[in-house]
Protein backbone atom coordinates (compact mmCIF):
# COMPACT_ATOMS: atom_id res chain seq x y z
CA UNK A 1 14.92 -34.04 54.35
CA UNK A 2 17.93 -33.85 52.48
CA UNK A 3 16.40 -35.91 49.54
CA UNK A 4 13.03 -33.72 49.42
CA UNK A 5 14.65 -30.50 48.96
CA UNK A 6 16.96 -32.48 46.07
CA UNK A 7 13.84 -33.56 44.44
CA UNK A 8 12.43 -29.97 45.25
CA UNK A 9 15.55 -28.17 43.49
CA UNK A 10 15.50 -30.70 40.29
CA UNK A 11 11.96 -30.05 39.85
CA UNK A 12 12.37 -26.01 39.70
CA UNK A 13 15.27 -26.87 37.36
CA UNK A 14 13.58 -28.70 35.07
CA UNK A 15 10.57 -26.25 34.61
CA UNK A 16 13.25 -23.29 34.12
CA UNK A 17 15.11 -25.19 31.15
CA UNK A 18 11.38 -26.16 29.62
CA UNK A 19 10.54 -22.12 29.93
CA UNK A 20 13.99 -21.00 28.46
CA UNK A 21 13.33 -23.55 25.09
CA UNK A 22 10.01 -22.10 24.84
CA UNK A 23 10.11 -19.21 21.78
CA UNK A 24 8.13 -16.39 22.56
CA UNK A 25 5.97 -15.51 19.58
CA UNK A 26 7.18 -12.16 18.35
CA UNK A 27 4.93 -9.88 16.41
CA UNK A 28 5.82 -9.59 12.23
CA UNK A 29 7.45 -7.12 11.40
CA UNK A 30 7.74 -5.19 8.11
CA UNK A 31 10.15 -2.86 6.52
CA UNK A 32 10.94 -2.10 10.13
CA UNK A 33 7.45 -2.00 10.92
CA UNK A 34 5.91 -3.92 13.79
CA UNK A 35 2.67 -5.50 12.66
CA UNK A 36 0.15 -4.94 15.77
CA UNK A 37 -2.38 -8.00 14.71
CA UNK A 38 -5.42 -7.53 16.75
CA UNK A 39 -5.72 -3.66 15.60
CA UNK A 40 -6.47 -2.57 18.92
CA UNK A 41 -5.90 0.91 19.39
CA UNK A 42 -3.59 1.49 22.30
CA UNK A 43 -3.77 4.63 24.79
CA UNK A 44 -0.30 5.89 23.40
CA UNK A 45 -1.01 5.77 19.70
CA UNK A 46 -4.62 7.10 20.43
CA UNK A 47 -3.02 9.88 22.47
CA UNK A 48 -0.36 10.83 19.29
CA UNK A 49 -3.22 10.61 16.93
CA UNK A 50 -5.17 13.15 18.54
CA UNK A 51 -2.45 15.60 19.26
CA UNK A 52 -1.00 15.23 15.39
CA UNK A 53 -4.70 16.34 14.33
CA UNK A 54 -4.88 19.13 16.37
CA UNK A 55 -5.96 22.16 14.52
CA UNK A 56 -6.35 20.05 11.31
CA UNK A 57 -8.89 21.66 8.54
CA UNK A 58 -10.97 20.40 5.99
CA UNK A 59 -11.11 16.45 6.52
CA UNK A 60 -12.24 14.96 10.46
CA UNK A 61 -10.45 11.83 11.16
CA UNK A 62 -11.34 8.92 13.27
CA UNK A 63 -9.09 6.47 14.32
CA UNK A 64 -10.26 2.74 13.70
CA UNK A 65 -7.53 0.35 14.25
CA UNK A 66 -3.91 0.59 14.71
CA UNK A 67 -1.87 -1.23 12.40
CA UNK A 68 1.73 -0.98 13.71
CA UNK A 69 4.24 0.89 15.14
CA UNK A 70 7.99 1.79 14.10
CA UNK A 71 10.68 2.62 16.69
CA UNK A 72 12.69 5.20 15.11
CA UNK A 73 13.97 8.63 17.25
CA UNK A 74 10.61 8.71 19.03
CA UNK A 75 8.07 6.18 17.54
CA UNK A 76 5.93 6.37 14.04
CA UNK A 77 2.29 4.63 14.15
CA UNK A 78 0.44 3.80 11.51
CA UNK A 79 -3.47 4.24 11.80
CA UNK A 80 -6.40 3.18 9.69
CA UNK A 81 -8.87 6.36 9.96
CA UNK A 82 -12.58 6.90 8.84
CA UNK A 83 -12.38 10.01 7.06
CA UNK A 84 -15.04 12.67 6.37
CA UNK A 85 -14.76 15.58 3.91
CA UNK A 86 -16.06 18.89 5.59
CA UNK A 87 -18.72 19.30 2.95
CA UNK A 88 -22.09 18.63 2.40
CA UNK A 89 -23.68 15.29 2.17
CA UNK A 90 -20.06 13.74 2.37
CA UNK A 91 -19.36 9.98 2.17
CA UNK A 92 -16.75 9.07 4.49
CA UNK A 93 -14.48 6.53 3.35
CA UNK A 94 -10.61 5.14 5.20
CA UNK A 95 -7.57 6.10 5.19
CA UNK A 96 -3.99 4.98 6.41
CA UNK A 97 -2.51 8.17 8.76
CA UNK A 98 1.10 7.83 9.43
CA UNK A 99 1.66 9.53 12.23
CA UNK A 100 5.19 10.46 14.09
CA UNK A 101 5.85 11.35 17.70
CA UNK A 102 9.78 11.94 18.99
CA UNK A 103 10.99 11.45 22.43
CA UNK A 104 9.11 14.93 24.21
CA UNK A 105 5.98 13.66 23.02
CA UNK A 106 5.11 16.33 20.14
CA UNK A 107 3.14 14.53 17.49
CA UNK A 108 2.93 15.14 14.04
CA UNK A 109 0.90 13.73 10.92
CA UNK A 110 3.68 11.99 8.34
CA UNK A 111 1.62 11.01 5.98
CA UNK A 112 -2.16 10.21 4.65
CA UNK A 113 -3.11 7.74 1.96
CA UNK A 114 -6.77 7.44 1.42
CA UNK A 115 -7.93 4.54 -0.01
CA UNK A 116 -9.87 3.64 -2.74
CA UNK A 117 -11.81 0.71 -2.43
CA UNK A 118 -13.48 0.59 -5.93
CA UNK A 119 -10.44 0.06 -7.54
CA UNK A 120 -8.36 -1.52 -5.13
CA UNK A 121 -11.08 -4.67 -5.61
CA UNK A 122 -10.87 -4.62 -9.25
CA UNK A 123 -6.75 -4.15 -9.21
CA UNK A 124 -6.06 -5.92 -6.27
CA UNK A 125 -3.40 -3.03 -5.54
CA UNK A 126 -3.72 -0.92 -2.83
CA UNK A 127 -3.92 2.81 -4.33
CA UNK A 128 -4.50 5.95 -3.28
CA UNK A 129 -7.53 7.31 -3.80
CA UNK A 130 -8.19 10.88 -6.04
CA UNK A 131 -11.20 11.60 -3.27
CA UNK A 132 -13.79 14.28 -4.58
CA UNK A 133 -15.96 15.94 -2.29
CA UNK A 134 -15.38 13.48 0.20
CA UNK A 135 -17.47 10.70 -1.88
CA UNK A 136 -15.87 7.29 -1.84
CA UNK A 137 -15.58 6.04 -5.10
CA UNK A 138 -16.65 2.73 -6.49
CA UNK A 139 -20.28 2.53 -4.63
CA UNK A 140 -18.79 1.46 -1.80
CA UNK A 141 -19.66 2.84 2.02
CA UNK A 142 -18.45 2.34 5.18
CA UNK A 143 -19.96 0.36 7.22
CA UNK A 144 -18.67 -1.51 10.26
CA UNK A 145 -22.04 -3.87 11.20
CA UNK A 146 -21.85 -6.18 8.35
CA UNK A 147 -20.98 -9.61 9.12
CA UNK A 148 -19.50 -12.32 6.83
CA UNK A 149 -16.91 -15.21 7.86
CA UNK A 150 -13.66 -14.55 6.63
CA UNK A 151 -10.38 -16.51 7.53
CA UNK A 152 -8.34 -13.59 10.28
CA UNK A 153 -11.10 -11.28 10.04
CA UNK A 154 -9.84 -8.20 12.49
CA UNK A 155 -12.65 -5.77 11.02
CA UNK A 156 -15.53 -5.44 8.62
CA UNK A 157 -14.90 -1.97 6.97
CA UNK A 158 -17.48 -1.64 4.12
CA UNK A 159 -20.43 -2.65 1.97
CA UNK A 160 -21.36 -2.20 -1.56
CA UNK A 161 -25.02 -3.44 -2.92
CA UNK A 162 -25.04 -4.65 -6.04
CA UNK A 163 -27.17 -8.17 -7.57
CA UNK A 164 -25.90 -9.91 -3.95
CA UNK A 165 -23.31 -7.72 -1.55
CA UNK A 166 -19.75 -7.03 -1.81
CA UNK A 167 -18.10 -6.56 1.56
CA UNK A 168 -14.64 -5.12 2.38
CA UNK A 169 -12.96 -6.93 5.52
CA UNK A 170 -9.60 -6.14 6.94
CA UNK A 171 -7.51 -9.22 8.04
CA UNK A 172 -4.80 -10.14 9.97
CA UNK A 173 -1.29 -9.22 8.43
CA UNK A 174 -3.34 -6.58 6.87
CA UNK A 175 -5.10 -7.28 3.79
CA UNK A 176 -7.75 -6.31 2.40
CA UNK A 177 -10.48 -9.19 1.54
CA UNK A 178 -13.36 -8.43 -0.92
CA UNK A 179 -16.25 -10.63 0.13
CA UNK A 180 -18.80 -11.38 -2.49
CA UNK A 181 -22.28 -12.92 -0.47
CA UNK A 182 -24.91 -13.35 -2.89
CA UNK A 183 -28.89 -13.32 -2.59
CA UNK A 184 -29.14 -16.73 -0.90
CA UNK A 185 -26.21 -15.92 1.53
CA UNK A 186 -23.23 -17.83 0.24
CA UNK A 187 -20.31 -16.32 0.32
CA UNK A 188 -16.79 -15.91 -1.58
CA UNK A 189 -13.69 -14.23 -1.11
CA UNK A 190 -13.18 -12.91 -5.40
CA UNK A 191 -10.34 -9.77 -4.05
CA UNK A 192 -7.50 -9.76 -2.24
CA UNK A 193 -4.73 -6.73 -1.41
CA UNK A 194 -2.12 -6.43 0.98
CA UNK A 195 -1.43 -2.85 3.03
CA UNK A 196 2.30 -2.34 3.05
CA UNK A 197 2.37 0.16 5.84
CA UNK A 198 5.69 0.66 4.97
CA UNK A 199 4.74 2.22 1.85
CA UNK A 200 1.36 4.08 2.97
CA UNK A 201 3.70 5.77 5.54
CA UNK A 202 5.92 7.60 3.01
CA UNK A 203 4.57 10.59 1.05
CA UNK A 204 3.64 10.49 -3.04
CA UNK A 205 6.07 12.37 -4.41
CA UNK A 206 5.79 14.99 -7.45
């Protein structure tokens, strides 16, 4: 009897030292930001989001995906939005929403970058976009259906037609991957841009 419960005890032993040298795989994190892969918008940041656009005018916002989060005094989340100009026939087009929300749960917006995806596929650099009347510049519209394969695809975001289609997909890590599929269906990836959160959540100054 004495032997089994030896045997018994070595065995648990042995399983607890194989879980302790097993690393846990931690989510990236950058500039303090923690990277939230699948985008998956989670009750809490959904909740903040909401509350922060409260009584907002002029532009509706939609939350799409969340990117990250930031523990700071209370907890800043950074959201990719569809955005729509209050105004006639407006285009919607995205936007990263920084949004902060301290320890009582009051929820504000930080900051609002929108993005334009004309030039960020012919720069490669994320900018800001000058939006006019809501209409996204560069031909390009939102649209969430399309489908091309794309290495850490999270989200297909939008579609421009030209001789062919260029798609927009966000990816893992967040960046942006421009997706050229021509007439006969082959695909290539000619555009790629990385979102630094970290600097979409702090406002342009001057």
């Amino acid at each position: 009897m004495k032997k089994w419960i030896a045997i018994v005890l070595l065995a648990v032993m042995l399983l607890s030292l194989a879980a302790c040298g097993q690393k846990k795989e931690e989510p990236a994190a950058v500039g303090g930001w923690t990277l939230n892969d699948s985008g998956e918008l989670s009750a809490e940041a959904k909740a903040a989001f909401d509350k922060a656009m409260e009584g907002l005018m002029g532009v509706n916002y939609t939350p799409v995906a969340l990117l990250g989060t930031q523990l700071v005094s209370g907890t800043n989340y950074s959201i990719l939005a569809e955005a729509t100009v209050v105004y006639p026939d407006a285009q919607p087009y995205y936007a990263v929403v920084t949004v902060y929300e301290d320890l009582q749960g009051k929820a504000e917006i930080r900051n609002i970058a929108a993005l334009d995806l004309g030039k960020i596929a012919e720069s490669g650099e994320v900018v800001s976009a000058d939006v006019e009347n809501g209409q996204l510049l560069g031909g390009w519209t939102v649209d969430r259906d399309g489908s091309v394969e794309v290495e850490d695809a999270v989200l297909h975001l939008a579609s421009q037609v030209v001789s062919g289609t260029n798609h927009c997909v966000l990816c893992k890590g967040w960046t942006l991957k421009f997706v050229y599929e021509n007439l006969e269906g082959k695909t290539e990836v000619t555009q790629s841009a990385a979102l630094d959160i970290a600097g979409l959540s702090q406002p342009v100054e001057g």
